[in-house]
PDB file of N, CA and C in Angstrom:
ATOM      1  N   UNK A   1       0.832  -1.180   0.000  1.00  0.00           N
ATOM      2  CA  UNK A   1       0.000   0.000   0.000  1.00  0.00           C
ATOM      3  C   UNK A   1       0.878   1.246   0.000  1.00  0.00           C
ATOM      4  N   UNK A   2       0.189   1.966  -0.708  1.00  0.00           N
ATOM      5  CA  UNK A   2       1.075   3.283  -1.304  1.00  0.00           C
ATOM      6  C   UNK A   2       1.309   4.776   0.338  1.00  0.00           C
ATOM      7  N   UNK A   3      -0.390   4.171   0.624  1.00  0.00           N
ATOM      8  CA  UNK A   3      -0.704   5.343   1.719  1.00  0.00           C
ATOM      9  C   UNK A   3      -1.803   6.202   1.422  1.00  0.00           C
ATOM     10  N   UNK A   4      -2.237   6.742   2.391  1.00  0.00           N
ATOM     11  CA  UNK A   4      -3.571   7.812   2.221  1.00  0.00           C
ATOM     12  C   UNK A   4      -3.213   8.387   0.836  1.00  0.00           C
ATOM     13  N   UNK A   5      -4.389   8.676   0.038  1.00  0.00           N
ATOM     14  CA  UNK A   5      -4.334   9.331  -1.192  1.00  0.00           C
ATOM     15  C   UNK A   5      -5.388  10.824  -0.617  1.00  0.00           C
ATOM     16  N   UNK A   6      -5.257  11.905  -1.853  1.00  0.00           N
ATOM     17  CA  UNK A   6      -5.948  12.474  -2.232  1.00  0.00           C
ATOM     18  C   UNK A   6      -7.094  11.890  -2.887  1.00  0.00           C
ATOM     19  N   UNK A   7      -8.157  12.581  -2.661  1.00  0.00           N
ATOM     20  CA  UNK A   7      -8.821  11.612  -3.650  1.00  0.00           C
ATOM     21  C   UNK A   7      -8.834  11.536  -5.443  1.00  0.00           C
ATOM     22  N   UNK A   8      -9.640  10.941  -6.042  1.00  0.00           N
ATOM     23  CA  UNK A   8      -9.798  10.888  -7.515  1.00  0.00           C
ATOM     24  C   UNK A   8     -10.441  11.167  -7.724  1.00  0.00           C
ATOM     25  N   UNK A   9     -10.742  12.014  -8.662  1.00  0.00           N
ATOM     26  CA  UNK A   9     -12.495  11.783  -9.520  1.00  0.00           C
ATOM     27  C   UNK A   9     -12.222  11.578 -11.158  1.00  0.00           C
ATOM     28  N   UNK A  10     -13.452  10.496 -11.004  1.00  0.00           N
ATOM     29  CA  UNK A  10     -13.371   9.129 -11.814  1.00  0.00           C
ATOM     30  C   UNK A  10     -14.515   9.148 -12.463  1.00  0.00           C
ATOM     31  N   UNK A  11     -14.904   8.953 -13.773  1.00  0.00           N
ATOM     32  CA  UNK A  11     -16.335   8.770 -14.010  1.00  0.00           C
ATOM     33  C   UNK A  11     -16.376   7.196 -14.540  1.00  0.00           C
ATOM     34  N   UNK A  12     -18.122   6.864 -14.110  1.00  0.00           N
ATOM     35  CA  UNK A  12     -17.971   5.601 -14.157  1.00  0.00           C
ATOM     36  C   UNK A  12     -19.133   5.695 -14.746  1.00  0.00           C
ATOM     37  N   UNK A  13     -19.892   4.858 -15.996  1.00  0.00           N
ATOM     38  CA  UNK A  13     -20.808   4.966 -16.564  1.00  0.00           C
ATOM     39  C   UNK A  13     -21.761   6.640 -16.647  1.00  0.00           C
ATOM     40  N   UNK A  14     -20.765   7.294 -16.712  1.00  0.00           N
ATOM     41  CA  UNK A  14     -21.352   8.682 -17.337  1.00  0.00           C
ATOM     42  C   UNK A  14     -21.769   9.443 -15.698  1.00  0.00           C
ATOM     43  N   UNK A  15     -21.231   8.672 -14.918  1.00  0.00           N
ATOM     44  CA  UNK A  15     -21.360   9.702 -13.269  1.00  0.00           C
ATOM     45  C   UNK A  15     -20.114   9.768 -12.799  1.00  0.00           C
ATOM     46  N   UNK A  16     -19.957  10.700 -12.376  1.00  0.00           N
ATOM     47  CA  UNK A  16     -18.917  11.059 -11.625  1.00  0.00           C
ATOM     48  C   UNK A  16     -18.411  11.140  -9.831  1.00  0.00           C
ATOM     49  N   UNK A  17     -17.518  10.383  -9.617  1.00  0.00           N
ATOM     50  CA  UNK A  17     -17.287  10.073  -8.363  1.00  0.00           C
ATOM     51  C   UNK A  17     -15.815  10.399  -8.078  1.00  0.00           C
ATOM     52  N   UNK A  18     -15.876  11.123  -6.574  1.00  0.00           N
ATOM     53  CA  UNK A  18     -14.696  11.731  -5.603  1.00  0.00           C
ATOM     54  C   UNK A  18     -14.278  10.146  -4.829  1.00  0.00           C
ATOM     55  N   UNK A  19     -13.058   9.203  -5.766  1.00  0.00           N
ATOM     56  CA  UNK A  19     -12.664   8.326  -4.824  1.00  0.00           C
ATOM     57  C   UNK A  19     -11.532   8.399  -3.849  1.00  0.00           C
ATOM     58  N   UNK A  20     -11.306   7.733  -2.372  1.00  0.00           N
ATOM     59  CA  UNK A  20      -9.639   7.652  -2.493  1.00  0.00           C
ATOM     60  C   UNK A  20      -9.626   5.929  -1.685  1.00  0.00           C
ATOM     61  N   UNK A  21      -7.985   6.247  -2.942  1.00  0.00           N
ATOM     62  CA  UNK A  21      -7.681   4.456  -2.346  1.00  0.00           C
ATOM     63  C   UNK A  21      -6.018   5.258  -1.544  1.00  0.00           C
ATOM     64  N   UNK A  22      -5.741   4.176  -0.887  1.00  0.00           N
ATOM     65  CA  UNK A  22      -4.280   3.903  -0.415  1.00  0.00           C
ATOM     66  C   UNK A  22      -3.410   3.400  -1.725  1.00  0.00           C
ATOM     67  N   UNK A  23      -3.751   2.981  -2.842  1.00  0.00           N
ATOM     68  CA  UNK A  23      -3.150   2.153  -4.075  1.00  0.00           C
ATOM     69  C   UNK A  23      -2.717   3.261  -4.630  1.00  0.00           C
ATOM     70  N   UNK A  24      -3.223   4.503  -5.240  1.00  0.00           N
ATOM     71  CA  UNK A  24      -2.728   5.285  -5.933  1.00  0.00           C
ATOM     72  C   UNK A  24      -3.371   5.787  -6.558  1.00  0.00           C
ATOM     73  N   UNK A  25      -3.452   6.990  -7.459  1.00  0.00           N
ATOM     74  CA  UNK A  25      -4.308   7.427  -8.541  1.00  0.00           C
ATOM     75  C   UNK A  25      -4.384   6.469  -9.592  1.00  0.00           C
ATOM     76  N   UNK A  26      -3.209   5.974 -10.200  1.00  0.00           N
ATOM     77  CA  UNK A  26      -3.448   5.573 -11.690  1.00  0.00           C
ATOM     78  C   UNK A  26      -4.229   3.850 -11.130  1.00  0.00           C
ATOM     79  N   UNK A  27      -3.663   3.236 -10.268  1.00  0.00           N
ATOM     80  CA  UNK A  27      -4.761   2.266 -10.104  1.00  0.00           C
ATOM     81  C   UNK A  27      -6.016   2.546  -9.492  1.00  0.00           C
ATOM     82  N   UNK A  28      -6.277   3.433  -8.858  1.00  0.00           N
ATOM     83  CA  UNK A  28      -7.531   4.176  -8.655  1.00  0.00           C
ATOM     84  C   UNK A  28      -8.270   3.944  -9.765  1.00  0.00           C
ATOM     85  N   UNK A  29      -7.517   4.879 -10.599  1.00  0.00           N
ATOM     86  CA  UNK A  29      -8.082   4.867 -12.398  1.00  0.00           C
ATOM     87  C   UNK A  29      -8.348   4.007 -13.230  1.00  0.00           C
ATOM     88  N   UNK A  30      -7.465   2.639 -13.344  1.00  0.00           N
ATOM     89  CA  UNK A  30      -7.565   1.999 -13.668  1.00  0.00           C
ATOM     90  C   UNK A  30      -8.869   0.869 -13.395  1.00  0.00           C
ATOM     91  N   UNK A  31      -8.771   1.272 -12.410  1.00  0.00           N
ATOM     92  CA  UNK A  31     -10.186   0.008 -11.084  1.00  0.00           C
ATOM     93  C   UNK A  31     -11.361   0.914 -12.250  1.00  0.00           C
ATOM     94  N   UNK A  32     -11.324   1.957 -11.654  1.00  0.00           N
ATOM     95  CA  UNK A  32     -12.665   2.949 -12.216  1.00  0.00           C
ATOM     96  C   UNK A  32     -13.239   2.434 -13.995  1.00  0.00           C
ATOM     97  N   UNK A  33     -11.604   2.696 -14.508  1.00  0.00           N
ATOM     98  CA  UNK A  33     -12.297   2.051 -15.955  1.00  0.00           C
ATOM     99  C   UNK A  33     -12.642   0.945 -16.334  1.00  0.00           C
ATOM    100  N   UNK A  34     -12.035  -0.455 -15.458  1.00  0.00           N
ATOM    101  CA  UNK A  34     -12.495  -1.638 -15.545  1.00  0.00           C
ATOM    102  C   UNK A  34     -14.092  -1.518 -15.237  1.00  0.00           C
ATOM    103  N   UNK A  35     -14.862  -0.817 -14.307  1.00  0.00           N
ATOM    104  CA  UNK A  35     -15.750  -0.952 -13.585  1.00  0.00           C
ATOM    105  C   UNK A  35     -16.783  -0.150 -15.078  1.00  0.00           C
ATOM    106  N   UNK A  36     -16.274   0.796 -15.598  1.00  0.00           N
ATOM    107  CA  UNK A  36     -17.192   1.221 -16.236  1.00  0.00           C
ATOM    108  C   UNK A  36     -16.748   0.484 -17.828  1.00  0.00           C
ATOM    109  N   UNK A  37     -15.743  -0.218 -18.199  1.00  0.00           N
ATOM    110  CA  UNK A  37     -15.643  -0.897 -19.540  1.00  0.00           C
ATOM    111  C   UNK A  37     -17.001  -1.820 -19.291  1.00  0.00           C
ATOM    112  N   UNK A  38     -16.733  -2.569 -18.129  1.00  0.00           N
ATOM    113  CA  UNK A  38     -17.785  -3.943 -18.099  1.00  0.00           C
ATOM    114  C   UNK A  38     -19.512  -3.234 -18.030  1.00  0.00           C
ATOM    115  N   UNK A  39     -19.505  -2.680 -17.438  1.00  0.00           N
ATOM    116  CA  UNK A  39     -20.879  -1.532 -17.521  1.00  0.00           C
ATOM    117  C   UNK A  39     -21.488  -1.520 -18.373  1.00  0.00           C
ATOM    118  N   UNK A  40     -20.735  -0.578 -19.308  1.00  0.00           N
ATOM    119  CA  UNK A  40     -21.028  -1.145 -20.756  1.00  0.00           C
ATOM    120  C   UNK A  40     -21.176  -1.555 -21.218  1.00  0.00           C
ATOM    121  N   UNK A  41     -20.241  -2.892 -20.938  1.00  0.00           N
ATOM    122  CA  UNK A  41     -20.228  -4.088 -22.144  1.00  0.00           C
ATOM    123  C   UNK A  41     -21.445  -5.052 -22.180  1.00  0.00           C
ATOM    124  N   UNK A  42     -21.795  -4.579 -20.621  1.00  0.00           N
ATOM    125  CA  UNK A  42     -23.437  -5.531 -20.072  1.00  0.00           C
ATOM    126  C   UNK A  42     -23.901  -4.752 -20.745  1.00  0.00           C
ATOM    127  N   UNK A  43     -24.343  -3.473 -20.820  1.00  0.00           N
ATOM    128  CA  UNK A  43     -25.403  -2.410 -21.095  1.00  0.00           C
ATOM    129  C   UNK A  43     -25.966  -3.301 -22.776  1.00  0.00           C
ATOM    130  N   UNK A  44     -24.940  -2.693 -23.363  1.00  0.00           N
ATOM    131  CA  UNK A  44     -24.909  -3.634 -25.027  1.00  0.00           C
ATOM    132  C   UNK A  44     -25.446  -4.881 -25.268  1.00  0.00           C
ATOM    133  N   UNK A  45     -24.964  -6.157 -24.204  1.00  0.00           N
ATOM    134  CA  UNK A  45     -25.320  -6.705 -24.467  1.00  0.00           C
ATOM    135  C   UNK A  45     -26.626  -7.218 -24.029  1.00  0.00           C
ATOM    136  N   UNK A  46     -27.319  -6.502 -22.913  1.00  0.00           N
ATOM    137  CA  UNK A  46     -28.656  -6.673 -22.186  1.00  0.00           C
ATOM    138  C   UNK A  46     -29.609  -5.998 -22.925  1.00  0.00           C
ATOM    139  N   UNK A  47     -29.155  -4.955 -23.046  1.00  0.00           N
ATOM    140  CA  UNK A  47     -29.794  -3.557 -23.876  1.00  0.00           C
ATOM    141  C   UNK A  47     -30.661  -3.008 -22.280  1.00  0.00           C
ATOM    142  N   UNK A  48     -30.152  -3.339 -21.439  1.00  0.00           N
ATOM    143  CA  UNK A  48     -30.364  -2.628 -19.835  1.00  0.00           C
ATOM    144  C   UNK A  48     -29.466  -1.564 -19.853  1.00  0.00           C
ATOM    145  N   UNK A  49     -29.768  -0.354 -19.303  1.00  0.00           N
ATOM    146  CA  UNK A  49     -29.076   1.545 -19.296  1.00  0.00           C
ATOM    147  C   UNK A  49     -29.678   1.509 -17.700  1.00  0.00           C
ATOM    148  N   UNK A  50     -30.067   1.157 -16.949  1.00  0.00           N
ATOM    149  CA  UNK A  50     -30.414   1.217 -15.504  1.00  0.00           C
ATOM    150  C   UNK A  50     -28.763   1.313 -14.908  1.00  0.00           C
ATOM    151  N   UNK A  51     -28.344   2.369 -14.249  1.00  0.00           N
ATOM    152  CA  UNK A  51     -27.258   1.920 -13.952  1.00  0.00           C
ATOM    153  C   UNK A  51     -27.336   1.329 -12.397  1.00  0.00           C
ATOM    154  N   UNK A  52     -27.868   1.305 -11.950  1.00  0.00           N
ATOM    155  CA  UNK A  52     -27.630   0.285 -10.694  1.00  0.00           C
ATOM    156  C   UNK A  52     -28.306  -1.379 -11.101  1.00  0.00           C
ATOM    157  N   UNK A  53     -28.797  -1.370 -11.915  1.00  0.00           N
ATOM    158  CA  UNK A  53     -28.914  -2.834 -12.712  1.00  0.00           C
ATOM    159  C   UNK A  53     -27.339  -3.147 -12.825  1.00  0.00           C
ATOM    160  N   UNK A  54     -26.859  -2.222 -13.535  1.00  0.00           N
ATOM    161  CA  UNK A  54     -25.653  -2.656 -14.662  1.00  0.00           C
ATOM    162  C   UNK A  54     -24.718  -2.787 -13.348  1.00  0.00           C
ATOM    163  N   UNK A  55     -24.316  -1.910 -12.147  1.00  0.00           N
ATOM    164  CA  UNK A  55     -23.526  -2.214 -10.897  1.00  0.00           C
ATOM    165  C   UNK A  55     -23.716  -3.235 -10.242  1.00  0.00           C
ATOM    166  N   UNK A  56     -25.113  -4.089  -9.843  1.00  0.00           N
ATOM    167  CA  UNK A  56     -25.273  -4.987  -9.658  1.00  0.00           C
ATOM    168  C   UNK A  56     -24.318  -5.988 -10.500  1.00  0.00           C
ATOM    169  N   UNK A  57     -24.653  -6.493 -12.356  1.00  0.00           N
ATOM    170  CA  UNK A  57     -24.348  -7.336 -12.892  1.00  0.00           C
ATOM    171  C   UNK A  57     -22.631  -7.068 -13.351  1.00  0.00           C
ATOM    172  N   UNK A  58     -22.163  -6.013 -13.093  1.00  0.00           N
ATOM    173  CA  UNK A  58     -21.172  -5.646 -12.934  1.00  0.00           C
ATOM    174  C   UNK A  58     -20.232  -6.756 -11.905  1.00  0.00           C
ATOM    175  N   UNK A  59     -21.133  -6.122 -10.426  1.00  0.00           N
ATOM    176  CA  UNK A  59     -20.354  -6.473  -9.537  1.00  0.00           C
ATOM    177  C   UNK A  59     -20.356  -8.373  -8.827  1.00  0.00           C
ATOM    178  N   UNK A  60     -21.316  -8.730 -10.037  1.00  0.00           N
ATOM    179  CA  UNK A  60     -21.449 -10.848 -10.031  1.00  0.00           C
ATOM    180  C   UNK A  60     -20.265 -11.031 -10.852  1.00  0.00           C
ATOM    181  N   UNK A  61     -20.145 -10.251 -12.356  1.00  0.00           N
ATOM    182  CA  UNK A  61     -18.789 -10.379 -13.211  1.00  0.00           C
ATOM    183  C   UNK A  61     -17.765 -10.673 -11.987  1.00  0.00           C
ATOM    184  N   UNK A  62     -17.096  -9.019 -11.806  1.00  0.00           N
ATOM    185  CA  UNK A  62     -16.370  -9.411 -10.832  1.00  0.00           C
ATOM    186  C   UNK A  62     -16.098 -10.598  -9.463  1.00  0.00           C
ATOM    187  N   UNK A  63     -16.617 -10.825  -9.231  1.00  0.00           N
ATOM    188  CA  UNK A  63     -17.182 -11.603  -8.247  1.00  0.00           C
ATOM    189  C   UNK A  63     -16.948 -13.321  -8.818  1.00  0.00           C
ATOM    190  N   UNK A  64     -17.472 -13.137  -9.911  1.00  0.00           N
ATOM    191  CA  UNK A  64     -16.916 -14.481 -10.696  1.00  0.00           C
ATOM    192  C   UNK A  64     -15.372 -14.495 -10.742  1.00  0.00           C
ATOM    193  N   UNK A  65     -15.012 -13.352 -11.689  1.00  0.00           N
ATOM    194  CA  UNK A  65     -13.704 -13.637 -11.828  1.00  0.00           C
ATOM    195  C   UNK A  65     -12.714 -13.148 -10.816  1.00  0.00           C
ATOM    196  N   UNK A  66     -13.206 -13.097  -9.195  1.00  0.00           N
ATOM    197  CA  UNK A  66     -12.300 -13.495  -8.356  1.00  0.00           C
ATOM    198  C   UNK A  66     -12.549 -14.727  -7.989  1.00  0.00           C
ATOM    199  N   UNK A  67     -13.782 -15.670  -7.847  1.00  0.00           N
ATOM    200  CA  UNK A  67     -13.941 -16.319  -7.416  1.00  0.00           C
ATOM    201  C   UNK A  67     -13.553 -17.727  -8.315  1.00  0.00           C
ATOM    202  N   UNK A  68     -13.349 -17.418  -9.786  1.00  0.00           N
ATOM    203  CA  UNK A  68     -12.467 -18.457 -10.674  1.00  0.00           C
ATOM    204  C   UNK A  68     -10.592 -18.057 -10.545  1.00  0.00           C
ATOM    205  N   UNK A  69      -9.974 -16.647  -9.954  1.00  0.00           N
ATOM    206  CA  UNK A  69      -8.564 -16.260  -9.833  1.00  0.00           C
ATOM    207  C   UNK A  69      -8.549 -17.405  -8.507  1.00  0.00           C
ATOM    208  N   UNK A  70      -9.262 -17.475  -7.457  1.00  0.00           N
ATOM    209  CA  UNK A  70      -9.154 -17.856  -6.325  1.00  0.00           C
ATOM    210  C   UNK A  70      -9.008 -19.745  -6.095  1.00  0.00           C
ATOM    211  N   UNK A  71      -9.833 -19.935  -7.423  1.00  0.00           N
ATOM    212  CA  UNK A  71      -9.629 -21.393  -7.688  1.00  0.00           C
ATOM    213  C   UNK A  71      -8.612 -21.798  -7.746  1.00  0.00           C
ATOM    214  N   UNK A  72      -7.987 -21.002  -9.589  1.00  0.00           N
ATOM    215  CA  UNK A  72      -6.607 -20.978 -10.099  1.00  0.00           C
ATOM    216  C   UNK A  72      -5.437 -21.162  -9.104  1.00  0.00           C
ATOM    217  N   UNK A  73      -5.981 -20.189  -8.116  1.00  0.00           N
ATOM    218  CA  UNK A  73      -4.941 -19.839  -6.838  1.00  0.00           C
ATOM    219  C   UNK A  73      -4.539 -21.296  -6.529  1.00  0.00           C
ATOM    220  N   UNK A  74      -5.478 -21.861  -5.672  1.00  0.00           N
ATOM    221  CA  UNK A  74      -5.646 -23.061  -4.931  1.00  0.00           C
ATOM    222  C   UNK A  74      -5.459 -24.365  -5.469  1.00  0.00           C
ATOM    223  N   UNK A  75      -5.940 -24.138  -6.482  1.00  0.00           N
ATOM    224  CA  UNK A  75      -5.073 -25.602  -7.587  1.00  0.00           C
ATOM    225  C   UNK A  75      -3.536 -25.383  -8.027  1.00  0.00           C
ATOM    226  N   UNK A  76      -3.081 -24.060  -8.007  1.00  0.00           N
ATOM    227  CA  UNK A  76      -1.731 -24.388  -8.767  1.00  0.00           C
ATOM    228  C   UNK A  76      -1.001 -24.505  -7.269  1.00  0.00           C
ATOM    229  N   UNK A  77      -1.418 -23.365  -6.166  1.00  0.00           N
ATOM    230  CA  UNK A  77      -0.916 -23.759  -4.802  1.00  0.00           C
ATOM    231  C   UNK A  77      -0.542 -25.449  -4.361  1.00  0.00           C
ATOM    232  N   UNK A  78      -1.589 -26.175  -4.905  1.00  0.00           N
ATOM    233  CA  UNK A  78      -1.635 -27.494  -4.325  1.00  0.00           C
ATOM    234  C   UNK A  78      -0.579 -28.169  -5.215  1.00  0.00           C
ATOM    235  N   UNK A  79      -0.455 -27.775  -6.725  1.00  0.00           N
ATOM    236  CA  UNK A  79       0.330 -28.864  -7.443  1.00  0.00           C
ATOM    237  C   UNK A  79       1.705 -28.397  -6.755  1.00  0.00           C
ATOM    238  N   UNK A  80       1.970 -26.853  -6.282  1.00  0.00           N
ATOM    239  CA  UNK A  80       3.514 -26.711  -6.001  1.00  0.00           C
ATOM    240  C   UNK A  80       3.604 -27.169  -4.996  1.00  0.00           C
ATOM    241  N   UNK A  81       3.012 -27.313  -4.412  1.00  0.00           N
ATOM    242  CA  UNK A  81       3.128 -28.237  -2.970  1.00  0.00           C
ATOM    243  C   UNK A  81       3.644 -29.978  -3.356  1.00  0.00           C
ATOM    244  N   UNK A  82       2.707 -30.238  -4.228  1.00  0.00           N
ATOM    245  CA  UNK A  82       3.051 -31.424  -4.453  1.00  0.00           C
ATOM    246  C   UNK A  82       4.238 -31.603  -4.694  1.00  0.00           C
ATOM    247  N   UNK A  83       4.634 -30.669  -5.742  1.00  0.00           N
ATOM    248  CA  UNK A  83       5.693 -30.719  -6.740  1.00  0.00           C
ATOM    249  C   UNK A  83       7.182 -30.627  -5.672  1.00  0.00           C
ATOM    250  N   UNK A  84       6.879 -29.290  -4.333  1.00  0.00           N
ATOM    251  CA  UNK A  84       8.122 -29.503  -3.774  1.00  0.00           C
ATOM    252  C   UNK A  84       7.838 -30.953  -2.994  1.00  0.00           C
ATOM    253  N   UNK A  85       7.220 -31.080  -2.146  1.00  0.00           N
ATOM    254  CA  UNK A  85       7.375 -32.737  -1.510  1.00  0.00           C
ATOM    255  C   UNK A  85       8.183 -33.461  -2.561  1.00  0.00           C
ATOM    256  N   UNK A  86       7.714 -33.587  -3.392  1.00  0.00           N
ATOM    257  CA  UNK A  86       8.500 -34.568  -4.428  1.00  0.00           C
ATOM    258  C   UNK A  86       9.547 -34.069  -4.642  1.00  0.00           C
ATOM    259  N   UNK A  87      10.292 -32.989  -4.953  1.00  0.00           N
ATOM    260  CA  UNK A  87      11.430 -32.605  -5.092  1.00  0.00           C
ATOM    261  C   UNK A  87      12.367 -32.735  -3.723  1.00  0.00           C
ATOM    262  N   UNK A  88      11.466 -32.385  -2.335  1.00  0.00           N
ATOM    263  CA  UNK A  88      12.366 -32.679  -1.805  1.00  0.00           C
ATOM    264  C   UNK A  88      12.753 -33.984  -1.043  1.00  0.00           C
ATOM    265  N   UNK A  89      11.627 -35.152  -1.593  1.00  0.00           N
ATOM    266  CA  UNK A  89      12.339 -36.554  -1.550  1.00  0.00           C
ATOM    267  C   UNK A  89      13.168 -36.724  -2.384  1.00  0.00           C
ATOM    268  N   UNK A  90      13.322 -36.312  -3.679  1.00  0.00           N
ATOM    269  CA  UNK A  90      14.353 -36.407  -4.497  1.00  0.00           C
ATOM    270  C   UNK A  90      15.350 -36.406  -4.127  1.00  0.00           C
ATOM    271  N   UNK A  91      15.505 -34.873  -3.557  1.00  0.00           N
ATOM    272  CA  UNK A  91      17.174 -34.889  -2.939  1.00  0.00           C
ATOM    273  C   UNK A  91      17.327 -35.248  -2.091  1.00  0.00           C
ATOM    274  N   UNK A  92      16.535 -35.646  -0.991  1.00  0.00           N
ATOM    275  CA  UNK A  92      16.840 -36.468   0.005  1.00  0.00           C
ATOM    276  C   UNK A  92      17.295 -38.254  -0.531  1.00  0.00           C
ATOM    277  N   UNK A  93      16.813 -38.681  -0.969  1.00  0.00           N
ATOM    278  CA  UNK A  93      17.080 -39.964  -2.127  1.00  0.00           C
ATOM    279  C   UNK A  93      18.528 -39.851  -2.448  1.00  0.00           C
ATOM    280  N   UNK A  94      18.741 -38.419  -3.092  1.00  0.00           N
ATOM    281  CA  UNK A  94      20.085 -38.326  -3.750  1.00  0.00           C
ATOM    282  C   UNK A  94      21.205 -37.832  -2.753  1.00  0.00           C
ATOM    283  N   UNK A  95      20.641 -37.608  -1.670  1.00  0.00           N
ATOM    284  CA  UNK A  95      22.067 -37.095  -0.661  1.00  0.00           C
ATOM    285  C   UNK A  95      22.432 -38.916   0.250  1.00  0.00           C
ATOM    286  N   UNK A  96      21.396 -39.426   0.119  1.00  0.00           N
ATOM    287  CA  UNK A  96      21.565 -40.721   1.091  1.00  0.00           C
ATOM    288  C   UNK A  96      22.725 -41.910   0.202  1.00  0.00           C
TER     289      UNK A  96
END
């Protein structure tokens, strides 16, 4: 963490908001435009302009794709686990 920020202002589906993170402005910024790319991209494809509809289905997106990063997490966690055990019978094998 970067530390208290100033805040940002960010527009997010055509409103404008005073944020502050500890991360920084440009990821401030960055968060902001992810939040309003996907907005959109629902809007288009629902043909829904409600924007607290679209924050809602916004915020399941997200929500998915932490909750599939978090999988990823936990399965590759487990194979390196595996992977050192096995490596370090290996060298134990090879020092004996």
């Amino acid at each position: 963490m970067i530390g208290p920020s100033k805040g940002v202002r960010v527009e997010i589906y055509d409103r404008v908001y005073q944020l502050r993170s500890g991360e920084g402005e440009a990821y401030t910024r960055r968060l902001a435009q992810s939040v309003d790319t996907i907005m959109r991209s629902i809007a288009e494809k629902t043909q829904t302009y409600d924007s607290l509809r679209l924050a809602v289905l916004a915020a399941i997106h997200f929500a998915d794709e932490c909750e599939r990063s978090r999988e990823r997490y936990e399965t590759l966690s487990a194979a390196v686990s595996e992977k050192s055990v096995a490596f370090r019978e290996a060298l134990e094998r090879a020092a004996d």
